[in-house]
Protein backbone atom coordinates (compact mmCIF):
# COMPACT_ATOMS: atom_id res chain seq x y z
CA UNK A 1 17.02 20.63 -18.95
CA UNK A 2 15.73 24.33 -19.80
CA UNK A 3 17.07 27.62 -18.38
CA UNK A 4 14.78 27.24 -15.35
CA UNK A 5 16.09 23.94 -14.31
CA UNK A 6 19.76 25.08 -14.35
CA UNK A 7 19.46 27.83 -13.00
CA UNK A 8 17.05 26.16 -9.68
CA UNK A 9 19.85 23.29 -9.89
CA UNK A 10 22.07 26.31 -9.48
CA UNK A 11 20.26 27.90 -6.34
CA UNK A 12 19.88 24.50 -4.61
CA UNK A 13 23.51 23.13 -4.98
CA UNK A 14 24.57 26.81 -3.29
CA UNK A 15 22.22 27.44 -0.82
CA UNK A 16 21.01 24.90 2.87
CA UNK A 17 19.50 25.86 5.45
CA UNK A 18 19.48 25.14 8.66
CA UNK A 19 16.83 26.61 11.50
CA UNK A 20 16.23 26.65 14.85
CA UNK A 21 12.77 26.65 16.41
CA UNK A 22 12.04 27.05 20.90
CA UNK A 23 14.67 29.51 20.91
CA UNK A 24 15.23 29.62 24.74
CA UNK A 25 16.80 32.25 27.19
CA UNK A 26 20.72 33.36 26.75
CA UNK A 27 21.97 31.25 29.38
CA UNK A 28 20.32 27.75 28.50
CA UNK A 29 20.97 27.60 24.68
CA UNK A 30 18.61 24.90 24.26
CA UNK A 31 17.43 24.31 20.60
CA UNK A 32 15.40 21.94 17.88
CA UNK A 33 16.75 22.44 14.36
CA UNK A 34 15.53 21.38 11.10
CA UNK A 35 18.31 21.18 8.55
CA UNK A 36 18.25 20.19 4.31
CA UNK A 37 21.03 20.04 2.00
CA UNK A 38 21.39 19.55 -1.97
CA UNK A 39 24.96 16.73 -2.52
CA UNK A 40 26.59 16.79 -5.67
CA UNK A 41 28.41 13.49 -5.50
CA UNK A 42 28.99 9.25 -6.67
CA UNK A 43 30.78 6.54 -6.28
CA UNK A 44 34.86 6.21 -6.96
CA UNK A 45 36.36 2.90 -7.80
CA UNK A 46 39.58 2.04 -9.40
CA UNK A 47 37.46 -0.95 -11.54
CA UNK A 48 34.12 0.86 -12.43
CA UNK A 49 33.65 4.47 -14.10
CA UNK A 50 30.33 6.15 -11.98
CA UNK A 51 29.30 10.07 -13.18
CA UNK A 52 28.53 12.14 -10.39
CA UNK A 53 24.36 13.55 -9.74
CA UNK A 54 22.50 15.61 -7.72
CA UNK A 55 20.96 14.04 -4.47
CA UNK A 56 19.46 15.53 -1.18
CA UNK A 57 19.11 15.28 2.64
CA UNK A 58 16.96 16.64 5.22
CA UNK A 59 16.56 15.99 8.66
CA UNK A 60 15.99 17.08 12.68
CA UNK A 61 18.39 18.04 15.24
CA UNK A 62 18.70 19.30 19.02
CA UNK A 63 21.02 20.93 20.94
CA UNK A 64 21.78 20.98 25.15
CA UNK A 65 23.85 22.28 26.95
CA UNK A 66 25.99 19.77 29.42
CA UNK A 67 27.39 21.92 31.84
CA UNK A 68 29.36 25.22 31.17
CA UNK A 69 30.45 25.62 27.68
CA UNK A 70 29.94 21.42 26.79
CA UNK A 71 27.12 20.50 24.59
CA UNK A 72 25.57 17.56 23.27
CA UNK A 73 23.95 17.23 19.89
CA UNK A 74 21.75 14.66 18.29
CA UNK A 75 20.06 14.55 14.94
CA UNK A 76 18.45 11.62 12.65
CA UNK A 77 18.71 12.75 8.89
CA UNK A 78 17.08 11.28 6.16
CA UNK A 79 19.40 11.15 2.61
CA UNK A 80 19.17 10.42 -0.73
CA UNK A 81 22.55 9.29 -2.93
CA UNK A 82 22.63 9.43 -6.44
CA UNK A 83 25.35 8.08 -8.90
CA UNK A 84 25.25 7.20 -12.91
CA UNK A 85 27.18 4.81 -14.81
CA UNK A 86 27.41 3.68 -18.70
CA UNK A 87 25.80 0.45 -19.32
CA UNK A 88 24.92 -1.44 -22.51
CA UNK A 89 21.16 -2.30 -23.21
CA UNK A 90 19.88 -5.70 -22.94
CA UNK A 91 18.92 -6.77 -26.66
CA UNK A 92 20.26 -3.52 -28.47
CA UNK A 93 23.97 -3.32 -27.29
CA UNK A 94 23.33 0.52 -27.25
CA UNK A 95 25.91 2.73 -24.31
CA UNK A 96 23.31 4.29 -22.22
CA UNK A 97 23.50 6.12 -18.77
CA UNK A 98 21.62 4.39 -16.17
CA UNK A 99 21.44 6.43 -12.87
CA UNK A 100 21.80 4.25 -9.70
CA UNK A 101 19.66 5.68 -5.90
CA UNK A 102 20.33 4.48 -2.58
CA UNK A 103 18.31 6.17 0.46
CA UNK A 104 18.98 6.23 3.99
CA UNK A 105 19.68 7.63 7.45
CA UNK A 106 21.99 8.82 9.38
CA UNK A 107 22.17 9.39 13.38
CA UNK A 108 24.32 11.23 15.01
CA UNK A 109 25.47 11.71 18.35
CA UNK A 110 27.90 14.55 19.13
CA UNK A 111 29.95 16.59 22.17
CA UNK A 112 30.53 19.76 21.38
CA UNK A 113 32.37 22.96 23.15
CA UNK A 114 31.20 25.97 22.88
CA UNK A 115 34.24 28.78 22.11
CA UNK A 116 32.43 31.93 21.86
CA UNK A 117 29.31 31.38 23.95
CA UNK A 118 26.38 30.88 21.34
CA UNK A 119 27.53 32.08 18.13
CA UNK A 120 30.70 29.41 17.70
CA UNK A 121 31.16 26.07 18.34
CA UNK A 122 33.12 22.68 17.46
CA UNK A 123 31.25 19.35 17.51
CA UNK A 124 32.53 15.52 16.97
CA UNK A 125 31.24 12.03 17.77
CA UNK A 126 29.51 9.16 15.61
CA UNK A 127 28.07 8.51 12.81
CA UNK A 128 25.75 5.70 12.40
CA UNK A 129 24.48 5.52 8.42
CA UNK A 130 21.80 2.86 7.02
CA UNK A 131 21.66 2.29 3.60
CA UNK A 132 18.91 0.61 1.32
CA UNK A 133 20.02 -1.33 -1.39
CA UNK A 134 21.54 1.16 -4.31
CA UNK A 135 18.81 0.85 -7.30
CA UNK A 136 19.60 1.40 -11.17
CA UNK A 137 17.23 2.96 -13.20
CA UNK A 138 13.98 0.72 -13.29
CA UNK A 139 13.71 -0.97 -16.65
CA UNK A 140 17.63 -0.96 -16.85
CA UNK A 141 18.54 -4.32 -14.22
CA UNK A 142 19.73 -6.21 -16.53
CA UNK A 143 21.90 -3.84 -19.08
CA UNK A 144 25.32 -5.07 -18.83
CA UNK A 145 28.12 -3.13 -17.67
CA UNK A 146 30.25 -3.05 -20.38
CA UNK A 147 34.18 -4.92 -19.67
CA UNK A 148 32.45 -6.67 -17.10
CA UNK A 149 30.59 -9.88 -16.62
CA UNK A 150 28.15 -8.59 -14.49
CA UNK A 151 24.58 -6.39 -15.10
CA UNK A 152 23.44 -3.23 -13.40
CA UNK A 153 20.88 -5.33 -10.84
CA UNK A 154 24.25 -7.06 -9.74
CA UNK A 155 25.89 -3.92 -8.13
CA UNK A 156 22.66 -3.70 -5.73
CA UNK A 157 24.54 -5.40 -2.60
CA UNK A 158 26.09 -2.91 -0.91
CA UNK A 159 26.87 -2.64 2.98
CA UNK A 160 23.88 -1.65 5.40
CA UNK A 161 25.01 -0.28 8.04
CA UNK A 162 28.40 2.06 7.92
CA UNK A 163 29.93 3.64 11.11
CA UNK A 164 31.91 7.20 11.05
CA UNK A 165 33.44 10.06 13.31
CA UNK A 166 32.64 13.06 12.36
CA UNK A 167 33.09 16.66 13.16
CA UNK A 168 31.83 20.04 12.34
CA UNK A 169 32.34 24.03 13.26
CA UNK A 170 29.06 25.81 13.82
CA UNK A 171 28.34 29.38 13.52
């Protein structure tokens, strides 16, 4: 990777966004958002050694108010994971990083108060995420992972549907 692509790698890993379009009068505070992220991240397991890579997400929220200072948010995002591991080609024996990919969505459903009226507020509720199955490097199924009787296609299986609480400050 050139000078260019560390230095964009740079910009994304620092820098979401996160807009808000219909902006409505002061006292309804009634709002679509569209919000994308960069993730730096992987796996951790006490068995298996998994390198961390860059993914992304990107996705579309809204925001009510209840009554008073009580919100409710809901958003659907759209993600994409990324993890690496060492594996040993089929055939050669050669170590070689394979990088695994697992896409999905998450939906949200928070209550929020407001603390200081539109500019600050605190937010929790569930998290519902679905997962697709989490893909090694096309070409590379069948490498074997090496102190282990198993190959790269085998770590595939992994759960569907996860559930969460979560909870955020916005400014």
């Amino acid at each position: 990777m050139g000078l260019k692509g560390y230095f964009l790698m740079l910009v994304l890993l620092f820098f979401s966004w996160q807009s808000f379009s219909q902006r409505y009068p002061k006292d309804t505070y009634n709002s679509l958002g569209i919000q994308a992220g960069v993730n730096y991240g992987g796996l951790t397991s006490d068995d298996l050694s998994f390198t961390r890579q860059i993914g992304f997400s990107a996705g579309l929220s809204t925001r009510a108010n209840i009554y008073n200072k009580f919100i409710f948010l809901y958003g659907l995002n759209y993600f994409q994971y990324n993890s690496g591991m060492e594996v040993m080609e089929q055939g050669s024996g050669r170590l070689t990083e394979t990088f695994f990919e697992t896409n999905g969505v998450q939906i949200n459903f928070f209550v929020g108060h407001k603390i200081i009226g539109d500019y600050l507020s605190i937010e929790a509720g569930p998290v519902l995420q679905i997962n697709s199955k989490f893909t090694p490097e096309e070409g590379l199924e069948n490498a074997k992972i090496p102190g282990y009787n198993l190959v790269a296609g085998d770590l595939e299986d992994i759960s569907k549907l996860n559930f969460a609480v979560a909870g955020e400050i916005s400014a």
